[in-house]
Protein backbone atom coordinates (compact mmCIF):
# COMPACT_ATOMS: atom_id res chain seq x y z
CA UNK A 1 110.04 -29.29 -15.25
CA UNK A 2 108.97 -26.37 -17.26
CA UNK A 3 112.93 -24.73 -17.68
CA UNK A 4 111.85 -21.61 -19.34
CA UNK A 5 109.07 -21.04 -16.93
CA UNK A 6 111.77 -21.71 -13.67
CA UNK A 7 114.14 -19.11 -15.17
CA UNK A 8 111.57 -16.63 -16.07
CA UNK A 9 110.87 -16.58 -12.12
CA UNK A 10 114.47 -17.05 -11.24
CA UNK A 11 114.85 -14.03 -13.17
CA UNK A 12 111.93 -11.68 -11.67
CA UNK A 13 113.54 -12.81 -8.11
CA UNK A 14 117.23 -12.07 -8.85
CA UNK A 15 116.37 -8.74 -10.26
CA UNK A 16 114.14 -7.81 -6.85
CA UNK A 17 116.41 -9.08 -4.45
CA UNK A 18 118.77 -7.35 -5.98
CA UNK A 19 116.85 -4.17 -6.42
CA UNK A 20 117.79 -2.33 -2.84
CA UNK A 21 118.08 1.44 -3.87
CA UNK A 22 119.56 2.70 -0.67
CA UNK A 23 122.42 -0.26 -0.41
CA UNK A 24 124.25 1.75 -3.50
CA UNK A 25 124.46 4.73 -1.11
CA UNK A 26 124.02 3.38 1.98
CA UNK A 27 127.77 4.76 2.84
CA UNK A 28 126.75 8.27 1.82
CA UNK A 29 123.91 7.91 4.33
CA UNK A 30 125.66 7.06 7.21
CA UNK A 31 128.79 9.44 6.93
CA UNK A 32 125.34 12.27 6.55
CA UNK A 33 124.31 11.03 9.53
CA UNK A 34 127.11 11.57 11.36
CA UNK A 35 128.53 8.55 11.37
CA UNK A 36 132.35 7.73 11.21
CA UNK A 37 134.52 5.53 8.50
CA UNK A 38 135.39 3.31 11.20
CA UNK A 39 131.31 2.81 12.53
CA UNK A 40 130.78 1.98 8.71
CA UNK A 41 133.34 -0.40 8.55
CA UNK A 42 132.03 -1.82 12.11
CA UNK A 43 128.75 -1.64 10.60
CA UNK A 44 129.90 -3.63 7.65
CA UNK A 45 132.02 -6.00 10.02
CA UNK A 46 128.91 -6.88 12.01
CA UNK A 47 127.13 -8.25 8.80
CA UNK A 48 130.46 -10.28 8.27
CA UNK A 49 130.53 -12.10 11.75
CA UNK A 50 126.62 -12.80 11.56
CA UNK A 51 127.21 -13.88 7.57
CA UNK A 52 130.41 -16.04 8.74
CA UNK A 53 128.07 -17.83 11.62
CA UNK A 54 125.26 -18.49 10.04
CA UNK A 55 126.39 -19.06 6.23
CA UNK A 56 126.62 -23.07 6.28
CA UNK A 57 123.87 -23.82 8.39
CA UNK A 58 121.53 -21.85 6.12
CA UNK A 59 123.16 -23.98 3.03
CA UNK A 60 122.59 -26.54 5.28
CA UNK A 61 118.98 -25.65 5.94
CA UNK A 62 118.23 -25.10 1.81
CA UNK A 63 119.69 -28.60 1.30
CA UNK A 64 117.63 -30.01 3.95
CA UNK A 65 114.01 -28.69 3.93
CA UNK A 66 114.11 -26.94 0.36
CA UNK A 67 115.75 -23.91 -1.49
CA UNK A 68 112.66 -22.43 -2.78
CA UNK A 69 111.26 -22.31 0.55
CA UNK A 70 114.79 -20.51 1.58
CA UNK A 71 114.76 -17.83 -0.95
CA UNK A 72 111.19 -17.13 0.15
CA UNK A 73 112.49 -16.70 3.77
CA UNK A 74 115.96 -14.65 2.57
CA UNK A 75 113.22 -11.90 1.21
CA UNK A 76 111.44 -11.72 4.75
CA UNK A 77 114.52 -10.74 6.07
CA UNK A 78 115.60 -8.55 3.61
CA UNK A 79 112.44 -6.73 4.06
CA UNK A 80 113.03 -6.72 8.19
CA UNK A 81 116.77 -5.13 7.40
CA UNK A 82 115.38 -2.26 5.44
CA UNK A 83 112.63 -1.33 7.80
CA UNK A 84 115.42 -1.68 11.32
CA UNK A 85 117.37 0.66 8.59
CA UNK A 86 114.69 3.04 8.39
CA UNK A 87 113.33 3.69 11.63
CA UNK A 88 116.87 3.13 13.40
CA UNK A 89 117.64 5.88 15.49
CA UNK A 90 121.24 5.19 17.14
CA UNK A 91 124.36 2.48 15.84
CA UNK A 92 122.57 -0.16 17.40
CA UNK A 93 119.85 0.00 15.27
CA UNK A 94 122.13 0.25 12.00
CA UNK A 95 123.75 -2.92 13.13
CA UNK A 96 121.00 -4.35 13.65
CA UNK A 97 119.71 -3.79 9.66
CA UNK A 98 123.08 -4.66 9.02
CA UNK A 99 122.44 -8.11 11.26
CA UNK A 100 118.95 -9.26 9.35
CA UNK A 101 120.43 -8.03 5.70
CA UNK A 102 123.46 -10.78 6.47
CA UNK A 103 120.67 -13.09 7.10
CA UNK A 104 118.74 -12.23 3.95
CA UNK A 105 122.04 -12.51 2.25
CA UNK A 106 123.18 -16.06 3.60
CA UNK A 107 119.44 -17.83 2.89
CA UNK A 108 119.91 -16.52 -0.56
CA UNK A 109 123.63 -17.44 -1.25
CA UNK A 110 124.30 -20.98 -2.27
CA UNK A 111 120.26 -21.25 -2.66
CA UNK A 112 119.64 -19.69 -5.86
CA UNK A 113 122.97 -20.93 -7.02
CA UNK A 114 122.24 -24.71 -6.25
CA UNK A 115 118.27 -24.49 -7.33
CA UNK A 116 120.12 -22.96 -10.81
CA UNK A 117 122.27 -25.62 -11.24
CA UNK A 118 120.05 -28.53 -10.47
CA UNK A 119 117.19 -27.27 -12.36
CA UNK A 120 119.34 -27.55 -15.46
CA UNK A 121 120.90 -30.84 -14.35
CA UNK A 122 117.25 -32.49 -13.52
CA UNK A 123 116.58 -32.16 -17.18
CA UNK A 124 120.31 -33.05 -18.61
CA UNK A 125 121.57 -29.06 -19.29
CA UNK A 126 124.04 -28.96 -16.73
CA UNK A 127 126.43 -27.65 -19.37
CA UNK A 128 124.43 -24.32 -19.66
CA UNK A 129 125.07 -22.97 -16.26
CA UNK A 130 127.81 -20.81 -16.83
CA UNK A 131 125.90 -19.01 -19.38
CA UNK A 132 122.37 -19.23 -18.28
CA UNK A 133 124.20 -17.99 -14.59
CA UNK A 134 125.41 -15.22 -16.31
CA UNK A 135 122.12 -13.99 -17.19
CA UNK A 136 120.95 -14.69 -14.15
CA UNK A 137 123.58 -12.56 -12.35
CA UNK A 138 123.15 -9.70 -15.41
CA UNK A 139 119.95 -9.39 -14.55
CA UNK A 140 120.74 -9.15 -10.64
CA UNK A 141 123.49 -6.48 -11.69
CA UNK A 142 121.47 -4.29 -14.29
CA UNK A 143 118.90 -4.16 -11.34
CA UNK A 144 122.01 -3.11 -8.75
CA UNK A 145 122.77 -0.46 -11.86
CA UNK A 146 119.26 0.93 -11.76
CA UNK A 147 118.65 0.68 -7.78
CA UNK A 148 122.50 2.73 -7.42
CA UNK A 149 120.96 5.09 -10.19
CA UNK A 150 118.08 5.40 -8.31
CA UNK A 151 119.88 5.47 -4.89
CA UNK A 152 121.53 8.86 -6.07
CA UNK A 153 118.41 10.58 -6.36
CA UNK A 154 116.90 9.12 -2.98
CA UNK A 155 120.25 10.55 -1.44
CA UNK A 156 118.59 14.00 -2.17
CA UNK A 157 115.57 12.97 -0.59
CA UNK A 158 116.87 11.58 2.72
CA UNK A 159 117.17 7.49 3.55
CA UNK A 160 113.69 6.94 4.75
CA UNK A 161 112.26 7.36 1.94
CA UNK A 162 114.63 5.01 0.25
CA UNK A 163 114.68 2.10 2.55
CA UNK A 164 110.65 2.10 2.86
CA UNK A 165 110.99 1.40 -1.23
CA UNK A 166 113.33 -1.53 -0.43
CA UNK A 167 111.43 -3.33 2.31
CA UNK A 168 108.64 -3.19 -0.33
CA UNK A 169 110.61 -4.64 -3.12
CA UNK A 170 112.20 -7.29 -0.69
CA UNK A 171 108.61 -8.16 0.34
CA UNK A 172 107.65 -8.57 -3.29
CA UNK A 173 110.78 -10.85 -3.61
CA UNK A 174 109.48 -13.20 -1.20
CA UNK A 175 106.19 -13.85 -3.13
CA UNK A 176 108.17 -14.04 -6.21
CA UNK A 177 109.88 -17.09 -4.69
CA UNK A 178 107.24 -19.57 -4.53
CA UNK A 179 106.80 -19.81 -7.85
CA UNK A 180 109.98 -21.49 -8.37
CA UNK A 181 109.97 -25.57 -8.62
CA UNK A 182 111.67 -27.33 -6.25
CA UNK A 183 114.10 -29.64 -8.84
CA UNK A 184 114.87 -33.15 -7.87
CA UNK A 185 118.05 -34.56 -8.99
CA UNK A 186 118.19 -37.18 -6.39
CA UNK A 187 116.38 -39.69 -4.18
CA UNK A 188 117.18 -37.21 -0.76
CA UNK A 189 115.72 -34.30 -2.58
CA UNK A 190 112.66 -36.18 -3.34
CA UNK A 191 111.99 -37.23 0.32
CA UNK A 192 113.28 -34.02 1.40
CA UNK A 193 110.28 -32.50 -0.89
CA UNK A 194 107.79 -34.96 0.36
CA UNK A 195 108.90 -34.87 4.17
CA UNK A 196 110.69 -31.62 4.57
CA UNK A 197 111.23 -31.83 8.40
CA UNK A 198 110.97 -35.33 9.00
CA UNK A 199 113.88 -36.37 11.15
CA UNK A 200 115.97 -33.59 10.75
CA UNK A 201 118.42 -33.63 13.17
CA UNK A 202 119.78 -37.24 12.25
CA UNK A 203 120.02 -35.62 8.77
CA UNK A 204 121.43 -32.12 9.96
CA UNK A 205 124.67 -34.52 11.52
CA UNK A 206 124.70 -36.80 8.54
CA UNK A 207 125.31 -33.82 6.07
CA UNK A 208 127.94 -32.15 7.73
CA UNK A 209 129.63 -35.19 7.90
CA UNK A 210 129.06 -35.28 4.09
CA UNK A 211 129.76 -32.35 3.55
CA UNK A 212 132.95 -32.06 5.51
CA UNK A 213 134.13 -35.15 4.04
CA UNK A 214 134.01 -33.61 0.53
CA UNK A 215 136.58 -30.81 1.11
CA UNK A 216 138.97 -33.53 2.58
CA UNK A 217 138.69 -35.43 -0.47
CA UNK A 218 138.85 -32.42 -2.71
CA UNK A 219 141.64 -30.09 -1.24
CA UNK A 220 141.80 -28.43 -4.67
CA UNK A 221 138.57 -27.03 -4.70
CA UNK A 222 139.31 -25.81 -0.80
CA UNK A 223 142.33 -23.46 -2.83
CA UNK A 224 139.57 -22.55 -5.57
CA UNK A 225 136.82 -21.10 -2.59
CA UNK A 226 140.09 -19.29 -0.85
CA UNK A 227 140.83 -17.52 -3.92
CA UNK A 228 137.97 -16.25 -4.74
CA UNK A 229 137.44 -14.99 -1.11
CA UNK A 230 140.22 -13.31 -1.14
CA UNK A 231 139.37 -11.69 -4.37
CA UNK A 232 136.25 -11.05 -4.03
CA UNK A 233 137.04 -8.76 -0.64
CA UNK A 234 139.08 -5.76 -1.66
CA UNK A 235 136.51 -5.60 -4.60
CA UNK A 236 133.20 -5.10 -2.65
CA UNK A 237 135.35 -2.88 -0.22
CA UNK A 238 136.31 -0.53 -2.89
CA UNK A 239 132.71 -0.16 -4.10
CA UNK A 240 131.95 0.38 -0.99
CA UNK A 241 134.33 2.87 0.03
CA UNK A 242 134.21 4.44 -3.66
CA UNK A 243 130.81 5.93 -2.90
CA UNK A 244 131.85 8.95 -0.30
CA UNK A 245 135.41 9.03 -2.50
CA UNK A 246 133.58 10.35 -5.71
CA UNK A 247 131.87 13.26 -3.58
CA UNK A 248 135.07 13.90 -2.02
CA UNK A 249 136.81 14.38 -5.65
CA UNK A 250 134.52 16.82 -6.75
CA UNK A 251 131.83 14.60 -8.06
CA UNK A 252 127.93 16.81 -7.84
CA UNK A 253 125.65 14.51 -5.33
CA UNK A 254 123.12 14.78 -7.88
CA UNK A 255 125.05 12.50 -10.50
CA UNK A 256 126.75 10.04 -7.71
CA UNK A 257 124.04 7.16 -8.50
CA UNK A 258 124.45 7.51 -12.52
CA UNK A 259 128.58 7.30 -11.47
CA UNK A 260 127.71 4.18 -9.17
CA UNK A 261 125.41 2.32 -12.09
CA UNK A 262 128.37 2.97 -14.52
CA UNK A 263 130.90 0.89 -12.17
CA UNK A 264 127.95 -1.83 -11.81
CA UNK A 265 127.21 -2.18 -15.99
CA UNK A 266 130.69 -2.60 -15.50
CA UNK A 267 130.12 -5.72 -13.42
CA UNK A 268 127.77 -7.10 -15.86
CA UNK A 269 129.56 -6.21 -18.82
CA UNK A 270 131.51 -8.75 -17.26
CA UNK A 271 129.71 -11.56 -16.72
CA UNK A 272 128.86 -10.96 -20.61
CA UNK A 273 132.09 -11.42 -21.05
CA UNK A 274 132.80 -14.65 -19.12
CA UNK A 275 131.10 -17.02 -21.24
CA UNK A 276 133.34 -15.90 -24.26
CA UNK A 277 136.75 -15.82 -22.17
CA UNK A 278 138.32 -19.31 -22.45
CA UNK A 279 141.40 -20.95 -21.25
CA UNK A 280 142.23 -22.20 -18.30
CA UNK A 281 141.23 -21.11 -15.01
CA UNK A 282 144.25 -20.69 -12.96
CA UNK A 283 146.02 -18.47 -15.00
CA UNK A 284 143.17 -16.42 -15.58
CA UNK A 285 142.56 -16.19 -12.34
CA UNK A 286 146.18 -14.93 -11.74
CA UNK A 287 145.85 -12.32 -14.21
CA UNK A 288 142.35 -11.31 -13.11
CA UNK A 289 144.35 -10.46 -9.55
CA UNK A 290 146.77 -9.05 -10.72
CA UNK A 291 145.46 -6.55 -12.34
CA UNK A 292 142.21 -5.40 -10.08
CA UNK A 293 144.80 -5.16 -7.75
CA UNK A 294 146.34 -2.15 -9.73
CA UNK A 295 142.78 -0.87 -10.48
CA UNK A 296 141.55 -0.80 -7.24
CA UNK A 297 145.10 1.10 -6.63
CA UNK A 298 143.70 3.48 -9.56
CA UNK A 299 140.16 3.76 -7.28
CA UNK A 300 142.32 6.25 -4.89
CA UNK A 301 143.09 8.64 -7.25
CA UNK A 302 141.68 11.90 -5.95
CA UNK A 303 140.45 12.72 -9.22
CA UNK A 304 137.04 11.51 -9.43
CA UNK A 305 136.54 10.88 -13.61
CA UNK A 306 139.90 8.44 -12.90
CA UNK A 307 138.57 7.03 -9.45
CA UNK A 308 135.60 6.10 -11.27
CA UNK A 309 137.29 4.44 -13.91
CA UNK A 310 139.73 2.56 -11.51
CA UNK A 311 136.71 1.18 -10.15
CA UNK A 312 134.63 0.01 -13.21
CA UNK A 313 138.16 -1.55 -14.28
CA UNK A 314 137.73 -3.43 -11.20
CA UNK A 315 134.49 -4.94 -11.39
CA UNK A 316 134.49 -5.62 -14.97
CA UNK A 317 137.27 -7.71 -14.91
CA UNK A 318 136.39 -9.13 -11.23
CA UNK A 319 133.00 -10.75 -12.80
CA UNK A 320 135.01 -12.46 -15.34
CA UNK A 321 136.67 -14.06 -12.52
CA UNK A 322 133.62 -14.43 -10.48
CA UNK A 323 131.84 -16.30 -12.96
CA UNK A 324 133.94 -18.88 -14.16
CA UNK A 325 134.87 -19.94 -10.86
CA UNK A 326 131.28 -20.44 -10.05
CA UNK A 327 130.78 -22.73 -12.35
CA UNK A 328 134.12 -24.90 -11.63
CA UNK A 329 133.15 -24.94 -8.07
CA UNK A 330 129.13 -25.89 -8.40
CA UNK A 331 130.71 -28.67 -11.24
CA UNK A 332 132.77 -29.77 -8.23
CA UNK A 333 129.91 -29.97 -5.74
CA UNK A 334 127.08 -32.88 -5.65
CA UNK A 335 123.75 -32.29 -5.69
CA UNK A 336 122.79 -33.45 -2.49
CA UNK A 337 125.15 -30.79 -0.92
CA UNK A 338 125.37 -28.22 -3.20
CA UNK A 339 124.05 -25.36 -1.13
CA UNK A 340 126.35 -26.27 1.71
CA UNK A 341 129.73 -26.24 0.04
CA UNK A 342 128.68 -22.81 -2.19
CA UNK A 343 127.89 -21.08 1.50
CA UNK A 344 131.36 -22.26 2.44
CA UNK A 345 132.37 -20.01 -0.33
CA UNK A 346 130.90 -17.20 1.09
CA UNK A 347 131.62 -18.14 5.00
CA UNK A 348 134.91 -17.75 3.31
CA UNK A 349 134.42 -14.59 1.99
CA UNK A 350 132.81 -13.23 5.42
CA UNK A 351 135.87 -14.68 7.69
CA UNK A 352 138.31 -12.26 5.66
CA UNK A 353 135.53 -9.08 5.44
CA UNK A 354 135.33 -9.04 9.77
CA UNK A 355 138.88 -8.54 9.55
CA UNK A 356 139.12 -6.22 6.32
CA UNK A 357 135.97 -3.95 6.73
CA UNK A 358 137.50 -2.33 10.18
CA UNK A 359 140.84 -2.25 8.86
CA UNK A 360 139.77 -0.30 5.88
CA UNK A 361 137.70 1.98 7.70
CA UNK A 362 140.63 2.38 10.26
CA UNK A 363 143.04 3.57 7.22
CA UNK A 364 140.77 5.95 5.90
CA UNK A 365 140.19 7.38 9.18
CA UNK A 366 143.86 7.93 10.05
CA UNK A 367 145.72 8.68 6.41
CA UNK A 368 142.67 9.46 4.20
CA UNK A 369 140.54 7.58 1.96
CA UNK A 370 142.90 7.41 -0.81
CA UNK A 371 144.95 5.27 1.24
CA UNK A 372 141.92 2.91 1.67
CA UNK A 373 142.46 2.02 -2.32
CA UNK A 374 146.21 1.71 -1.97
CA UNK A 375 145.93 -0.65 1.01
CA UNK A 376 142.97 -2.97 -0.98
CA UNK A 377 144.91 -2.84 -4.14
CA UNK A 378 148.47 -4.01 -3.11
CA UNK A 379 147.29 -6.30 -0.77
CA UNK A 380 145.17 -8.12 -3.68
CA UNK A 381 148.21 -7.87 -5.50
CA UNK A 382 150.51 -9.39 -2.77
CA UNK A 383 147.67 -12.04 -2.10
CA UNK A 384 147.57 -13.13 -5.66
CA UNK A 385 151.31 -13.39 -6.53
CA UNK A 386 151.65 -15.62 -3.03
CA UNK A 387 148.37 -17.37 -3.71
CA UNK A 388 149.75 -18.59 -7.26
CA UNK A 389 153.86 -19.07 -6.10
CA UNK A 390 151.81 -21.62 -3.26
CA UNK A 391 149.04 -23.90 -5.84
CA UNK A 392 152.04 -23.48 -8.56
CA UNK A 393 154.90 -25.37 -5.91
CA UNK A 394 152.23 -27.60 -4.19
CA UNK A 395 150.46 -28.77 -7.58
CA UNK A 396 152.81 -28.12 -10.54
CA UNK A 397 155.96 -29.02 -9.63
């Protein structure tokens, strides 16, 4: 396998899946629209409850018939969610887009992990992943920078506009994928290249038997995909909810995309950062909590220059986190299920988002949307201190 070839296309496919300039202000639309906090946080819930149903079995589906030819399918979807976006004309239709982009984002979770990891590991790099990942995941976040940059000025110009450009990207995305190599690490992915759909039922039972087996035998890494669920979930709320909180604190429209890339260079400032943080992971992973639980808190301020800042806090330090448990988790997983056990990770991260994503939007209709922060902060905070007085009891004592 030609490495530097496989990561030049990994690279042109993260940055265009990645490049969606109306999901930085997709909020702002909505609320325009006439749309309530609590429909958005419906809206949001919906792609949660599809992502949380159909997460493993599309892991399942890029371990079994190929991940390349899953990535290619997460951009035809991706492309389907923008245009249901565009020409939706009630909250059917939004939920709908919101329905295919949980699709797009389930086929490509896990995938372009696992294909990552075993493309270094077919030709004996395995050790490189956390920092050829972070690339990989700077690139997908300087092209979230420039699509929220970009976002801000299609606000001006109305969301059509703005979702056409994403189906087109998305569609481009799709192509991009098949140019990736299918690695094979072992003997199943080599039949499974040959004879993608031969007997796949016996083999759909067999590896969620496999599958399931591993988290019995590995509780730790069960803890490890909890955490970062639970971390991960105030952090995409607040971005989320950090969008209409910036107009609301005096922010101009015109500037609210260059605001929203400065939180996401924040998130990739980050994942620069993880591959020079060392030590290990748990209490780093305590501290990490701990204190995007107080920025998030800092989000709500109703100043926007300080909301702003609250935020960036939170994603830069978030994606130190992020990263590093990537990498112990896909060194946890084998090969022949890695794309099933990394969408458990984020089946894990949709089960708490149904529940959060109302909740949130139910706050911020009834006490205001500083509250919103308050509620995602201390509850990170709360989460983390129980999370770590639980693993330190059960598996230092």
């Amino acid at each position: 396998m030609n490495l530097n070839r496989q990561f030049f296309f990994l690279h042109i496919y993260n940055f265009l899946v990645s490049f969606r300039v109306a999901d930085g202000v997709w909020v702002v639309f909505l609320l325009a629209r006439g749309f309530s906090l609590a429909q958005v946080g419906i809206a949001e819930g919906v792609f949660h409850v599809v992502s949380f149903l159909c997460e493993v079995p599309s892991g399942m589906l890029a371990d079994l018939v190929g991940r390349k030819r899953t990535l290619a399918l997460s951009g035809l979807f991706g492309t389907l969610s923008a245009l249901a976006m565009a020409f939706s004309q009630d909250f059917f239709g939004v939920c709908l887009s919101m329905a295919f982009q949980a699709l797009m984002y389930n086929l490509c979770s896990g995938t372009q992990e696992a294909l990552t990891y075993d493309s270094l590991k077919a030709v004996g790099q395995e050790g490189s992943y956390l920092k050829r990942n972070a690339w990989l995941m700077g690139a997908s976040q300087a092209s979230a920078s420039l699509s929220s940059l970009l976002g801000g000025a299609a606000a001006l110009l109305g969301f059509f506009p703005a979702y056409l450009i994403t189906a087109a990207c998305s569609a481009v995305c799709a192509s991009a994928a098949f140019a990736l190599v299918e690695p094979q690490v072992t003997e199943a992915q080599r039949q499974r290249t040959e004879h993608p759909f031969a007997q796949l039922g016996p083999r759909f039972r067999a590896h969620l038997r496999e599958s399931w087996g591993f988290f019995r035998r590995s509780p730790r890494t069960a803890y490890k995909i909890l955490a970062s669920a639970a971390a991960a979930t105030p952090i995409y709320l607040t971005f989320m909810y950090l969008q209409q909180h910036l107009l609301d604190g005096g922010l101009p429209e015109l500037f609210l995309g260059a605001a929203l890339m400065v939180s996401r260079l924040a998130g990739t400032a980050g994942m620069a950062l993880s591959t020079r943080v060392k030590g290990r992971l748990f209490p780093l992973a305590v501290g990490c909590g701990l204190f995007c639980g107080a920025a998030t808190c800092l989000a709500g301020a109703p100043w926007w220059p300080v909301a702003l800042l609250g935020g960036a806090l939170a994603q830069l330090v978030f994606s130190v986190l992020d990263l590093r448990v990537d990498a112990a988790l896909n060194d946890d997983f084998p090969s022949d299920q890695r794309a099933t056990l990394v969408s458990v990770n984020s089946m894990a991260y949709s089960l708490l988002m149904i529940a959060a994503s109302p909740a949130a939007g139910a706050v911020g209709d009834v006490f205001g949307a500083s509250y919103v922060f308050v509620f995602l902060g201390l509850g990170l905070a709360v989460c983390t201190a129980a999370g770590a007085l639980w693993y330190h009891r059960r598996y230092r004592a």
